[in-house]
N, C-alpha and C. Protein backbone atom coordinates (compact mmCIF):
# COMPACT_ATOMS: atom_id res chain seq x y z
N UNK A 1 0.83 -1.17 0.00
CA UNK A 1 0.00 0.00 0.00
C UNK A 1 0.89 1.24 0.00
N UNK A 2 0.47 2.06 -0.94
CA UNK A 2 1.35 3.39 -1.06
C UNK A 2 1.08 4.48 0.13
N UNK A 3 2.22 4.79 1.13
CA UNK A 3 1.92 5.84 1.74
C UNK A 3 2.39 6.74 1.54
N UNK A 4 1.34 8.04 1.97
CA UNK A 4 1.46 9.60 1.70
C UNK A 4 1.17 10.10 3.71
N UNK A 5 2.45 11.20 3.48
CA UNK A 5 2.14 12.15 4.82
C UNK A 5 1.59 13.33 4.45
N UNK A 6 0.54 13.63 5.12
CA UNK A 6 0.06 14.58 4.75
C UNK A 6 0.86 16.09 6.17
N UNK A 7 1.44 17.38 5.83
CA UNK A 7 1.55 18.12 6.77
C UNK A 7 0.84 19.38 6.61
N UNK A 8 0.15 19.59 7.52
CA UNK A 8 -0.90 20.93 7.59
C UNK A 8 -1.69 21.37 8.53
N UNK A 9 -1.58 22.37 9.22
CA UNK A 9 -2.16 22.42 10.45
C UNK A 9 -3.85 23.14 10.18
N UNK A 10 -4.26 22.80 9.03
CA UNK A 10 -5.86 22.85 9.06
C UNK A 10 -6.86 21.74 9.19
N UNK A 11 -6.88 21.29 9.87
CA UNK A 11 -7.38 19.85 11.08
C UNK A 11 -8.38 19.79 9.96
N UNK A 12 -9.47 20.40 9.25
CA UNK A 12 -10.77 20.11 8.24
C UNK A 12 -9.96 19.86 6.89
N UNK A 13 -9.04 20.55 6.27
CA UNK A 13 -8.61 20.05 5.18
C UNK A 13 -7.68 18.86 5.90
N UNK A 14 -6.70 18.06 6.41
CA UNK A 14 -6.24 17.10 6.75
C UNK A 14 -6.95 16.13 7.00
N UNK A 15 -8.55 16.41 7.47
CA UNK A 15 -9.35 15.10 7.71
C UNK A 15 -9.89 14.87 6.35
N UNK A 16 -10.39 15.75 5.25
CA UNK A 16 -10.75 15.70 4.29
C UNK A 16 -10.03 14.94 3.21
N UNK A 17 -8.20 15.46 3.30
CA UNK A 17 -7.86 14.45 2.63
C UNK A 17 -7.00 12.87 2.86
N UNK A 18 -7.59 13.09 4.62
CA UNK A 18 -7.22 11.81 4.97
C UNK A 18 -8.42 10.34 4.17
N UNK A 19 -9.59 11.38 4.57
CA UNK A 19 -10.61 10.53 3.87
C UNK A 19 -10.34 10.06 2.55
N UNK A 20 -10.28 10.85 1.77
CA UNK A 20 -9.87 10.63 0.51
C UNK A 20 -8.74 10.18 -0.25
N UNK A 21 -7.96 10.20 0.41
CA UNK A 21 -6.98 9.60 0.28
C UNK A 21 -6.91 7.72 0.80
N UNK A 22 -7.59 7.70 2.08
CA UNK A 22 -7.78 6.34 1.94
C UNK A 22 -8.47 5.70 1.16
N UNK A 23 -10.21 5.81 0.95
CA UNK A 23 -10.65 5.50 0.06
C UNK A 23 -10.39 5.12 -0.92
N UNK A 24 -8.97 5.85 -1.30
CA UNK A 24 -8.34 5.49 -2.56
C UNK A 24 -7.15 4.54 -2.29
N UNK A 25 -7.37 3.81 -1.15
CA UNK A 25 -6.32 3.01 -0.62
C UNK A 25 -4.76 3.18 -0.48
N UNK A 26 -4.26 4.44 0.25
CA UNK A 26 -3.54 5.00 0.45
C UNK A 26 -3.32 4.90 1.84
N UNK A 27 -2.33 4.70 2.32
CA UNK A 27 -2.33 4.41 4.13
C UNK A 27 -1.55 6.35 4.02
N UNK A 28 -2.37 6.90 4.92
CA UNK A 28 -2.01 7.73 5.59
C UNK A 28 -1.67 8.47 6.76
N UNK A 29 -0.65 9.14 7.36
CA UNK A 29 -0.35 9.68 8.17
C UNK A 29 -0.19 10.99 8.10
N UNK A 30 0.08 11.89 9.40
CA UNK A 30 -0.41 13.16 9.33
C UNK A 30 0.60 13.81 10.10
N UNK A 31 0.61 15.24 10.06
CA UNK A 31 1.34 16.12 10.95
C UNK A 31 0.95 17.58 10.62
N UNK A 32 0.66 18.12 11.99
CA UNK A 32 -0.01 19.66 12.26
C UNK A 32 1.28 20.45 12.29
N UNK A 33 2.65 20.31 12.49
CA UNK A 33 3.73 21.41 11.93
C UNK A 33 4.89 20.56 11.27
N UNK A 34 5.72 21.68 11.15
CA UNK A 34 6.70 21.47 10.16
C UNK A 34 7.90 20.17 11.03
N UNK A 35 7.72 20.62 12.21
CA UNK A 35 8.87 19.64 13.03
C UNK A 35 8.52 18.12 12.93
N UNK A 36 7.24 18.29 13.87
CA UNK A 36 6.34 16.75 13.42
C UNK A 36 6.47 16.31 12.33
N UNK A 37 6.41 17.00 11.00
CA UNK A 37 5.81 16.30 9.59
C UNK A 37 7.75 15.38 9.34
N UNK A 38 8.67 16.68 9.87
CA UNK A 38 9.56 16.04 9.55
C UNK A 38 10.57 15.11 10.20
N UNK A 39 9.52 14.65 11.37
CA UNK A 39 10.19 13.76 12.16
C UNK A 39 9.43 11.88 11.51
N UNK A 40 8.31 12.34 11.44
CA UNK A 40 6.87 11.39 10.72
C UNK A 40 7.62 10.97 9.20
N UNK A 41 8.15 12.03 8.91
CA UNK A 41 8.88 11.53 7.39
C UNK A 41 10.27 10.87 7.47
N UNK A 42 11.19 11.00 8.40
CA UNK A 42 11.93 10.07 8.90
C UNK A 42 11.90 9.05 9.25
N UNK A 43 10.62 9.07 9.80
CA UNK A 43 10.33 7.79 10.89
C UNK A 43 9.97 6.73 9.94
N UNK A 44 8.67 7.40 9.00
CA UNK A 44 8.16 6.12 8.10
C UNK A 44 8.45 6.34 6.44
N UNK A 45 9.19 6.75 6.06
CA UNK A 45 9.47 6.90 5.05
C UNK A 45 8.46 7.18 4.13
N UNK A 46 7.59 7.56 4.17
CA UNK A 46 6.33 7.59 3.09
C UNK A 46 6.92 7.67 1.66
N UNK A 47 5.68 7.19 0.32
CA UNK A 47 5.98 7.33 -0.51
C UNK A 47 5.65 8.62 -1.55
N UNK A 48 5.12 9.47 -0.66
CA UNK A 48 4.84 10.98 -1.16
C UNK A 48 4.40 11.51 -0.03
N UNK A 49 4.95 13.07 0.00
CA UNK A 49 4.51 14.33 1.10
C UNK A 49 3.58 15.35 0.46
N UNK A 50 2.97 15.10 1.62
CA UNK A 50 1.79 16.58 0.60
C UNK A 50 1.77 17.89 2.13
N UNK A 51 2.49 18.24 1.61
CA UNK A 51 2.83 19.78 2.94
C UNK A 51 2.35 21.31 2.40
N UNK A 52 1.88 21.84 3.96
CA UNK A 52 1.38 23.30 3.49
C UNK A 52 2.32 24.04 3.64
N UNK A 53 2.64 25.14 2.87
CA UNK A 53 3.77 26.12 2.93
C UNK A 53 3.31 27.06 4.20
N UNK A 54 2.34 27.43 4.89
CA UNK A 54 2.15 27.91 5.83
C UNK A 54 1.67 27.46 7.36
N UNK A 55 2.74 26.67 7.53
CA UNK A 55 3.01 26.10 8.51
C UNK A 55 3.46 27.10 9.83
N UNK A 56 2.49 26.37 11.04
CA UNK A 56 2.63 27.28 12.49
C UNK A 56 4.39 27.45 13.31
N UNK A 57 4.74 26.44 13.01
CA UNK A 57 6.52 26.64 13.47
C UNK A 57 7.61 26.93 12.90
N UNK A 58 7.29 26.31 10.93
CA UNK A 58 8.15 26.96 10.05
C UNK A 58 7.60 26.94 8.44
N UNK A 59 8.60 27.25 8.09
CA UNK A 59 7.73 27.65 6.49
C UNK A 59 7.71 26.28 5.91
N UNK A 60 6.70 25.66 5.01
CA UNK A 60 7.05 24.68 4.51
C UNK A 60 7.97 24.74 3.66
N UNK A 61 8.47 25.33 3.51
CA UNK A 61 9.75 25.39 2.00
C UNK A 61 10.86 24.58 3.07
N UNK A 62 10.94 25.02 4.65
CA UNK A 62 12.38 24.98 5.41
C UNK A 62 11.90 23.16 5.65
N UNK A 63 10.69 22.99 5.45
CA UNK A 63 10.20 21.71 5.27
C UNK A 63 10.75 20.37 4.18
N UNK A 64 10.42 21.53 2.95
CA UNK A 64 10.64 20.77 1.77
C UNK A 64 12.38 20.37 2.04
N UNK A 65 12.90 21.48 1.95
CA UNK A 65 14.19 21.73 2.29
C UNK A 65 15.09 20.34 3.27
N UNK A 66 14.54 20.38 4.30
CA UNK A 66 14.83 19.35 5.45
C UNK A 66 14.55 18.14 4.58
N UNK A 67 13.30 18.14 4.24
CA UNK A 67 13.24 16.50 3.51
C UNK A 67 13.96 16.28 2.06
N UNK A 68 14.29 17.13 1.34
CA UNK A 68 15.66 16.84 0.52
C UNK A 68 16.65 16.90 0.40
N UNK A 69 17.07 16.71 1.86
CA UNK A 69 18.56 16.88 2.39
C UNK A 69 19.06 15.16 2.48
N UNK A 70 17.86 14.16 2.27
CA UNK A 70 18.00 12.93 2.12
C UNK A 70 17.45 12.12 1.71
N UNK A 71 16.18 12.71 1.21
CA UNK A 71 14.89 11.53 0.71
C UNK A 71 14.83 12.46 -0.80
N UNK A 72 14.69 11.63 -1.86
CA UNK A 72 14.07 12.25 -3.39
C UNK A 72 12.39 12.20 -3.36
N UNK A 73 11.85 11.77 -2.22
CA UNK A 73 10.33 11.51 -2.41
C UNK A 73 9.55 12.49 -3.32
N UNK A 74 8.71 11.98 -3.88
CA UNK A 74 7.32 13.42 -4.62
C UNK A 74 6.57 13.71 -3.06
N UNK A 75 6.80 15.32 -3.69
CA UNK A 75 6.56 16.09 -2.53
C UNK A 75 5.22 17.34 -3.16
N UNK A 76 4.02 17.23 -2.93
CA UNK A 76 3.17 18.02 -3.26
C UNK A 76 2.93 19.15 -2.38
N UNK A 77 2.72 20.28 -3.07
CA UNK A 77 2.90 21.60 -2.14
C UNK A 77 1.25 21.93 -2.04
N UNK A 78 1.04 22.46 -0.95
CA UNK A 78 -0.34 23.09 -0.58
C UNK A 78 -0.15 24.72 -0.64
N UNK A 79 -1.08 25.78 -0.80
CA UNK A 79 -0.82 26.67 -0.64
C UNK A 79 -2.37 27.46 -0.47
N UNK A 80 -2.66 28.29 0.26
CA UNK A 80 -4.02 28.91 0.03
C UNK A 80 -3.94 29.75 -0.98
C-alpha cells in the first residue's frame, strides 16, 4: 500500500484528505507542523509528502528543504 504524509495544520482540510486519500487506498499519516511532519517523514518513510507552505513553526519550504537533504520523495505543495 502506497503511503502519503500529509503536513498541515488545518485539522478540516487534513481530515478531508485523509478521507480521501484512503478510500483510494492509500495508508495515511499526518502532521499539524513542520517539526512533526519532519520527524513522521523520517520515521516512516512515506511514498509521497503533501505539505502546506504555511506552517505554524516553520515555512514549509524549510520543510521541503529538510526533507531533501535525504529523501528524493514526490513532494506536493499546498498553498491557500
Amino acid at each position: 500500500m502506497t503511503a502519503v504524509l500529509v503536513i498541515d495544520d488545518d485539522a478540516g482540510l487534513v481530515r478531508a484528505l485523509q478521507i480521501n486519500l484512503a478510500a483510494r487506498e492509500y495508508r495515511v499519516s499526518t502532521a499539524h507542523d513542520g517539526a512533526s511532519g519532519l520527524g513522521a517523514a523520517a520515521r516512516e518513510r512515506p511514498d509521497a509528502v503533501i505539505v502546506d507552505l504555511g506552517l505554524p513553526d516553520m515555512d514549509g519550504a524549510a520543510v521541503i528543504r529538510g526533507v531533501r537533504g535525504w529523501s528524493r520523495v514526490p513532494i506536493i505543495v499546498l498553498s491557500a
